[in-house]
Protein backbone atom coordinates (compact mmCIF):
# COMPACT_ATOMS: atom_id res chain seq x y z
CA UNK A 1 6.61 26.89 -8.19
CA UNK A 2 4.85 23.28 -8.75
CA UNK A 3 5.14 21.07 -5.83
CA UNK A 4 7.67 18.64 -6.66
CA UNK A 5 6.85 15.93 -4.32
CA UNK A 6 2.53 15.41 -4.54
CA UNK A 7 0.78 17.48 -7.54
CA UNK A 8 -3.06 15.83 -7.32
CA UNK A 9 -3.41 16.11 -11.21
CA UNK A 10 -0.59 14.51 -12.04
CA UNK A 11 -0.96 11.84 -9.54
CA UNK A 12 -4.22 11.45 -11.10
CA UNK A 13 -2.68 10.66 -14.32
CA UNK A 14 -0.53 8.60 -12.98
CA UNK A 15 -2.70 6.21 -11.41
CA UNK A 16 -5.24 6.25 -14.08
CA UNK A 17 -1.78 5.19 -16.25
CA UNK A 18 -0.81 2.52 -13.72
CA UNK A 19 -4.45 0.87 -13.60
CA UNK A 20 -4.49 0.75 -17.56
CA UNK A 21 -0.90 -1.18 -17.63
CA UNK A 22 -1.62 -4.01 -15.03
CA UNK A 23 -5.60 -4.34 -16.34
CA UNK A 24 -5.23 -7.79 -17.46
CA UNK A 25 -3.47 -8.86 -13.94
CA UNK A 26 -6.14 -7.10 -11.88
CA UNK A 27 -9.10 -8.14 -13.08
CA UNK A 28 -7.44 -11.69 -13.47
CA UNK A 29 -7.08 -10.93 -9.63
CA UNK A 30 -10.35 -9.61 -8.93
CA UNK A 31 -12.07 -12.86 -10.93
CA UNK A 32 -10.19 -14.80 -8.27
CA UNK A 33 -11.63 -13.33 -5.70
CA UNK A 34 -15.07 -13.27 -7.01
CA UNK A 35 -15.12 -16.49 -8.32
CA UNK A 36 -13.09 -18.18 -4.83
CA UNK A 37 -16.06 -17.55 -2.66
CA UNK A 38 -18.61 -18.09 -4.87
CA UNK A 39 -17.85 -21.60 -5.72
CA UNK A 40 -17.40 -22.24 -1.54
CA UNK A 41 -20.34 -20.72 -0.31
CA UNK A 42 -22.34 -22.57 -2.96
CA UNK A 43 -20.82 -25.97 -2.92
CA UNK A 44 -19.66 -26.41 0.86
CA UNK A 45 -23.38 -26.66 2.13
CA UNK A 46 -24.35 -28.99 -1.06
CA UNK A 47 -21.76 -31.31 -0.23
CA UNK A 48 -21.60 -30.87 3.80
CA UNK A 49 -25.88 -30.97 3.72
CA UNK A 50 -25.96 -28.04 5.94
CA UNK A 51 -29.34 -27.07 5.27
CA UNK A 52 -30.91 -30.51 4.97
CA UNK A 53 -33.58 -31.44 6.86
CA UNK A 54 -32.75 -32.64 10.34
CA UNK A 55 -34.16 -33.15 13.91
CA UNK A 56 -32.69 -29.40 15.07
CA UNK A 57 -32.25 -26.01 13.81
CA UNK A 58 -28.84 -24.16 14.82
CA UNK A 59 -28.63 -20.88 16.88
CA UNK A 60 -26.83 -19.77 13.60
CA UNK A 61 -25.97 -20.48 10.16
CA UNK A 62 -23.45 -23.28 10.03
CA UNK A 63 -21.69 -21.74 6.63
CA UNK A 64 -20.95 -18.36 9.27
CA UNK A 65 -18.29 -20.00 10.86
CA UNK A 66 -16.95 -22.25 7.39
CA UNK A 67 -17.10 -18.18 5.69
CA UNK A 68 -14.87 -16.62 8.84
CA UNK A 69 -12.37 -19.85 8.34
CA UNK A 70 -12.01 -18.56 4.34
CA UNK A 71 -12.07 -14.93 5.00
CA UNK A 72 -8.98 -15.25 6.96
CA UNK A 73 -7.33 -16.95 3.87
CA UNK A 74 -8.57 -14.52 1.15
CA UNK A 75 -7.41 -11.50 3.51
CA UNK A 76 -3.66 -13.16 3.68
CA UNK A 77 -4.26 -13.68 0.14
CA UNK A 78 -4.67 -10.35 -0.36
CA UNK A 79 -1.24 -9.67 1.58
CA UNK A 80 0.56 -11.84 -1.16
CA UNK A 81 -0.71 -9.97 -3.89
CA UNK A 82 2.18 -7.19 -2.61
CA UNK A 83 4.58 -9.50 -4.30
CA UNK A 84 3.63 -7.97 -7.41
CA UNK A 85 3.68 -4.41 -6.00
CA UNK A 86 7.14 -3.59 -8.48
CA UNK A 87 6.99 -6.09 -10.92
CA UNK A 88 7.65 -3.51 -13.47
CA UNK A 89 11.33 -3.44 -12.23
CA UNK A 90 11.86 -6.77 -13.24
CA UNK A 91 12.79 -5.53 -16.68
CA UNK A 92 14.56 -3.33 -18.02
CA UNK A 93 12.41 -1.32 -20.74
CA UNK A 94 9.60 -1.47 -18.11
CA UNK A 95 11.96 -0.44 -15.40
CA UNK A 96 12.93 2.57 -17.55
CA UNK A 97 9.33 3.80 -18.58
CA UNK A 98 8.18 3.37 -14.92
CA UNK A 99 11.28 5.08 -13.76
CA UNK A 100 11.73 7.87 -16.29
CA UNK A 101 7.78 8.70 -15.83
CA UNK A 102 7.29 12.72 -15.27
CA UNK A 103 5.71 11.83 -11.95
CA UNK A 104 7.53 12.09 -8.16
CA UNK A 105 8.61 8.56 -6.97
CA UNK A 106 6.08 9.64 -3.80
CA UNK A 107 3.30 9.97 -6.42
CA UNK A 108 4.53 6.12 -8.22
CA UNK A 109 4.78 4.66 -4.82
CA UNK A 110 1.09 5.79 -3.65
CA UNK A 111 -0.52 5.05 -6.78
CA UNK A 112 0.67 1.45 -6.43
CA UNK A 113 0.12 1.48 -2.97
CA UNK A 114 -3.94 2.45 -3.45
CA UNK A 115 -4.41 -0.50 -5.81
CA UNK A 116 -2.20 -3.28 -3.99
CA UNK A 117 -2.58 -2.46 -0.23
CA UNK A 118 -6.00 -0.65 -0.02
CA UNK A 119 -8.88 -1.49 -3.21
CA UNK A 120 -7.41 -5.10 -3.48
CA UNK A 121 -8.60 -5.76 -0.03
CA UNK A 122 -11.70 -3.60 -0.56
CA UNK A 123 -12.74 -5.60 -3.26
CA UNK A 124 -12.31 -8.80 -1.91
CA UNK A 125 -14.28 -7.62 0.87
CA UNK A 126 -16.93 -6.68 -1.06
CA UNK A 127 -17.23 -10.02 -3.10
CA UNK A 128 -17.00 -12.16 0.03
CA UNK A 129 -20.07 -10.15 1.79
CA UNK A 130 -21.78 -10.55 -2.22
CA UNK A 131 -21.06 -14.56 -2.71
CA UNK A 132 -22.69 -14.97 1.01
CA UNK A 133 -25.86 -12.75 -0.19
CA UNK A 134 -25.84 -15.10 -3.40
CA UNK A 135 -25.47 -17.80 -1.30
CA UNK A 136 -28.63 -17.24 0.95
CA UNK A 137 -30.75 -16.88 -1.91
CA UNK A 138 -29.81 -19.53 -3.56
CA UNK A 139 -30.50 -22.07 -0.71
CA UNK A 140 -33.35 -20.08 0.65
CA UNK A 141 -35.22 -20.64 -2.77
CA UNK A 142 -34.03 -24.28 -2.84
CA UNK A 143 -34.70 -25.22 0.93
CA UNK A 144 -37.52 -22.91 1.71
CA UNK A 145 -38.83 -24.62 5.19
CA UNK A 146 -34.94 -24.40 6.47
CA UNK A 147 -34.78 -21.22 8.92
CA UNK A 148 -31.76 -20.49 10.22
CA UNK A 149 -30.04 -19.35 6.49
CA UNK A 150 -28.88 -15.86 7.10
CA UNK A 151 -26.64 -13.27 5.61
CA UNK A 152 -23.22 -13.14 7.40
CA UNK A 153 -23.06 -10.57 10.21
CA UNK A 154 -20.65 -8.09 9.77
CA UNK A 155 -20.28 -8.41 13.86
CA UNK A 156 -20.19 -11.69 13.65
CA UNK A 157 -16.96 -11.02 11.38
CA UNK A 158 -15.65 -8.51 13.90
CA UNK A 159 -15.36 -10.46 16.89
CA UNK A 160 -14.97 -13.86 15.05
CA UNK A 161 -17.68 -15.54 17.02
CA UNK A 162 -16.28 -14.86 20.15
CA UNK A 163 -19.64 -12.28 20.89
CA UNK A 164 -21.72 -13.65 23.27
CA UNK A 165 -24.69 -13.40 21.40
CA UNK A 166 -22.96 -15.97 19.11
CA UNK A 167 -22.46 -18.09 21.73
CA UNK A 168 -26.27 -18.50 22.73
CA UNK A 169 -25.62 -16.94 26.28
CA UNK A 170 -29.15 -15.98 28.01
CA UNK A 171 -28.66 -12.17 28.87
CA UNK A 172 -30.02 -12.97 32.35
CA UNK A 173 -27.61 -15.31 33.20
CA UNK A 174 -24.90 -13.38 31.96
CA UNK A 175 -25.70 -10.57 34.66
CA UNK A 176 -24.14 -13.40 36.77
CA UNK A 177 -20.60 -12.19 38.01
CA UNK A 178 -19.05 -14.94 36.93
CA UNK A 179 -20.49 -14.81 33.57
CA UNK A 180 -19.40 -11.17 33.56
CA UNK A 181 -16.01 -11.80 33.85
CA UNK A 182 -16.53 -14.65 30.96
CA UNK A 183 -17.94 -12.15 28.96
CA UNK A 184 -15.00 -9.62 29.46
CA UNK A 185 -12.55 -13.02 28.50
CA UNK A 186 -14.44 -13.48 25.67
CA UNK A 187 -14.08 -9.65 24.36
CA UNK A 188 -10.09 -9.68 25.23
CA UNK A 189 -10.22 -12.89 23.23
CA UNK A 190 -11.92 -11.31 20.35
CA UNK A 191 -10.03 -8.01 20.28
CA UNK A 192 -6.80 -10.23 20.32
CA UNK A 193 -8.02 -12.18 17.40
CA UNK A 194 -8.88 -9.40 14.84
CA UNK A 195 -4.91 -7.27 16.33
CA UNK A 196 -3.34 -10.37 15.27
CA UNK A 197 -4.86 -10.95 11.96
CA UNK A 198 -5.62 -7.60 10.97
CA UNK A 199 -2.18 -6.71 11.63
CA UNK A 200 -0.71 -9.85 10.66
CA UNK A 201 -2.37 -9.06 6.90
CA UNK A 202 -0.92 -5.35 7.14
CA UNK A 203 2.28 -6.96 8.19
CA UNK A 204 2.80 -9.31 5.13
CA UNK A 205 1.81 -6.51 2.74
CA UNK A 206 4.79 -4.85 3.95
CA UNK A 207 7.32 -7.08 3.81
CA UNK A 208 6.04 -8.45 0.15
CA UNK A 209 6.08 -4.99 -0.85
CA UNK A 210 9.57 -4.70 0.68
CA UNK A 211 10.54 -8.09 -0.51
CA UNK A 212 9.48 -7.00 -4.34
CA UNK A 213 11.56 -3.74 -3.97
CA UNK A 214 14.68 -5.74 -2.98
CA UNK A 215 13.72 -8.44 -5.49
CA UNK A 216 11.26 -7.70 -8.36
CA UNK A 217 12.37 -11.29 -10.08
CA UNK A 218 10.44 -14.24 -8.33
CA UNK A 219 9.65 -11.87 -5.11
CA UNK A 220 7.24 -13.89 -3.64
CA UNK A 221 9.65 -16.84 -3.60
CA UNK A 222 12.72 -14.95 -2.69
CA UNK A 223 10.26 -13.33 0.37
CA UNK A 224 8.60 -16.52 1.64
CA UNK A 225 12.46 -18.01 1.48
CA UNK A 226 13.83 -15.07 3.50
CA UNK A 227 10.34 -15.18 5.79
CA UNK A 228 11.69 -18.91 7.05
CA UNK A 229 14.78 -18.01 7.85
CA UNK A 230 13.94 -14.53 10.00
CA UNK A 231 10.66 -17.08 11.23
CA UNK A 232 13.87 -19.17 12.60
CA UNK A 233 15.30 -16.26 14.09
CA UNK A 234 12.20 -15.10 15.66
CA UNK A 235 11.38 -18.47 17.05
CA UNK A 236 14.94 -18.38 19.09
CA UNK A 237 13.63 -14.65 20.27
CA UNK A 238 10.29 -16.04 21.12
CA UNK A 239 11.61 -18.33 23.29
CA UNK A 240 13.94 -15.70 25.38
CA UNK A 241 10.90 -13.91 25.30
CA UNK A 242 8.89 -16.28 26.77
CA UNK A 243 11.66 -16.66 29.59
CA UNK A 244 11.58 -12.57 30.00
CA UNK A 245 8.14 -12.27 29.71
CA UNK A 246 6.78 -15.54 31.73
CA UNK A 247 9.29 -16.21 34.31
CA UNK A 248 11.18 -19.91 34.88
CA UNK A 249 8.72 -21.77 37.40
CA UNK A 250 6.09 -23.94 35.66
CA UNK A 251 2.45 -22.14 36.24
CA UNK A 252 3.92 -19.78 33.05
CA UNK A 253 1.85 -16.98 33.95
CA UNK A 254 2.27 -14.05 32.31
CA UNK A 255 4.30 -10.86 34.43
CA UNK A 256 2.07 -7.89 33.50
CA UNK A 257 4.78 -5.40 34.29
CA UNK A 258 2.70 -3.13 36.61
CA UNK A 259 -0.42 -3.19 33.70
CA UNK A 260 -3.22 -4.92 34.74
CA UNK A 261 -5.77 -4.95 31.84
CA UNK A 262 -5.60 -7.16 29.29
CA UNK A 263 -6.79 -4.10 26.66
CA UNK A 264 -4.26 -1.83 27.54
CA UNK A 265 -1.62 -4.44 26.78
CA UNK A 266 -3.45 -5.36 23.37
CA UNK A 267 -3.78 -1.44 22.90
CA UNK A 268 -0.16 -1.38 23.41
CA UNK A 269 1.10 -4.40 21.02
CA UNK A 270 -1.46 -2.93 18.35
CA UNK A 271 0.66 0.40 18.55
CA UNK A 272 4.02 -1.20 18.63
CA UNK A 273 3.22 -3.26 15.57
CA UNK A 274 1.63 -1.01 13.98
CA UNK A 275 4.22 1.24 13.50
CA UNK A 276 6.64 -1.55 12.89
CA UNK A 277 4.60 -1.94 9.60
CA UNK A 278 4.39 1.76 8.91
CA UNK A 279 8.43 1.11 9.06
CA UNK A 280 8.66 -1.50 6.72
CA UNK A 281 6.62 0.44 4.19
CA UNK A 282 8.88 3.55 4.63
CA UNK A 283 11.59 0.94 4.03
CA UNK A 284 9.69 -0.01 0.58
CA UNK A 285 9.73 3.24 -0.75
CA UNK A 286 13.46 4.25 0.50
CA UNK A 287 14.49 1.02 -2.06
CA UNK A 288 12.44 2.29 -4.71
CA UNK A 289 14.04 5.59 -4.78
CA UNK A 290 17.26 3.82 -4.86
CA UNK A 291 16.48 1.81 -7.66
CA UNK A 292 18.40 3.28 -11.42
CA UNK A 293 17.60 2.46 -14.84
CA UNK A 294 20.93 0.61 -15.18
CA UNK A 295 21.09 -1.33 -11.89
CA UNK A 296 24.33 -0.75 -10.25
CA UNK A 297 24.07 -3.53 -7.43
C-alpha cells in the first residue's frame, strides 16, 4: 500500500507544479532581492565617500557595518514574504485546484514551506554575499590606492561586530583578566544578538504563514493588524515580567534563578522559542487541513 501521507515522487511533482504556478511572483521576488543590495552597496559609498581619500585608513571596511544594518532588514523581509505562503486560497477556482490536487496536504504544506521559509532566505543570502563581491570590485578598480575594501566576513556577520577582532583589541592585552571577562561580555552579547534575530525572522515566518492560513485575503495586513494588538498584550506581560523577573528595588538586576551563566540562559530562551515557532507552524498546517473548497466559516 502507497504511503498516504509523504510519497517522494509525488511530492516531487508537486513542488515542481507549485514553482511553475507562482514563477512570475518569485522571480519578481528574487529581482528584489538581487537588485535591493546591489543598488546599496554601490551607491551608499558613492554618496557617503567612504573610500575617498583621507588622512586615515579604518581597521575595517566602513560599508561592513552599513551591509549588517541591511541584512537585518532583507532577512525580516524575507519573514514577510510568508504572507503569501496560501495565497492560492484566496479564491475560489484556485482554492479548489490547490485543494483537490492528488497530493497529501503534508506534501502541499512542505512544498510551500521549502520555497517560502527555506530557498527564499537562501537566496537572499546568496545575493547579499554576491552584491558585496560586486561591490569590492567595483570600487577596488575605481579607487585602487584605497586599502581597507574587503569582502564581508561571514564572521563578521555571525557575531555582528561584537568579535573582538572587530573591535581592534591587541591579543596581548586581552590576556588581561579584565579584558577576559570583556571578551566573554562581548560573546554573550553577540550570541544574544544573532537568538534574537535569527529567531525573531523564524518567528514572523510563522505567524505570516499562520496569519495567511487564517486569512489568505490581505494577510499581511490582517497579520501586522493582529501583531499590534497581541504586541499590546505582550507589552502588559513584559512589564509583570520585568517585576517577576527583576525584582521591585531600583538597581533592576536580573534574579538568575539559581543559573549563573549567561549562555545557559540564552541556550535556554533559544529552546523555549524555538519550539514556540515549531508550534505556530504546526498551527499553520492544522488550518490548512481545515480549510474546504466551499468555506463553511
Amino acid at each position: 500500500m502507497n504511503n498516504q501521507i509523504f510519497q517522494p515522487t509525488r511530492f516531487l511533482y508537486y513542488f515542481k507544479k507549485t514553482i511553475n504556478e507562482r514563477r512570475t511572483s518569485l522571480l519578481n521576488v528574487g529581482l528584489i532581492f538581487l537588485l535591493l543590495p546591489m543598488a546599496i552597496t554601490l551607491l551608499l559609498p558613492y554618496f557617503n565617500g567612504y573610500y575617498l581619500p583621507g588622512d586615515f585608513s579604518p581597521s575595517q571596511d566602513p560599508m561592513w557595518a552599513k551591509e549588517l544594518k541591511y541584512y537585518l532588514f532583507l532577512w525580516i523581509a524575507c519573514a514577510f514574504m510568508c504572507s503569501d505562503f496560501f495565497s492560492p486560497l484566496q479564491k475560489k477556482t484556485d482554492r479548489t485546484a490547490m485543494l483537490t490536487c492528488p497530493a497529501s496536504n503534508f506534501e502541499k504544506f512542505v512544498a510551500i514551506f521549502l520555497i517560502y521559509a527555506v530557498a527564499i532566505p537562501i537566496i537572499m543570502t546568496i545575493f547579499y554575499f554576491f552584491a558585496d563581491a560586486v561591490r569590492v570590485w567595483v570600487y577596488s578598480v575605481s579607487y585602487p590606492e584605497c586599502n581597507f575594501i574587503h569582502y564581508i566576513s561571514p564572521d563578521y556577520l555571525l557575531t555582528f561586530g561584537c568579535g573582538e577582532k572587530y573591535l581592534g583589541l591587541d591579543p596581548e592585552t586581552v590576556a588581561n583578566s579584565r579584558m577576559v571577562a570583556w571578551k566573554e561580555t562581548l560573546q554573550v552579547t553577540a550570541l544574544f544578538k544573532y537568538s534574537l534575530i535569527l529567531i525573531g525572522g523564524l518567528f514572523f515566518q510563522a505567524i505570516f504563514t499562520l496569519g495567511s492560513a487564517v486569512w489568505p485575503k490581505k494577510s499581511y495586513a490582517k497579520t501586522f493588524g493582529f501583531l499590534l494588538g497581541m504586541g499590546f498584550v505582550c507589552g502588559m506581560l513584559f512589564y509583570y515580567g520585568i517585576k517577576c523577573f527583576y525584582g521591585h528595588d531600583h538597581a533592576m538586576m536580573p534574579r538568575d534563578f539559581g543559573i549563573a551563566n549567561d549562555f545557559v540562559k540564552i541556550y535556554i530562551f533559544d529552546t523555549v522559542a524555538v519550539l514556540f515557532v515549531i508550534f505556530t507552524w504546526w498551527l499553520s498546517y492544522l488550518r490548512f487541513k481545515e480549510w474546504e473548497v466551499v468555506r463553511r466559516w
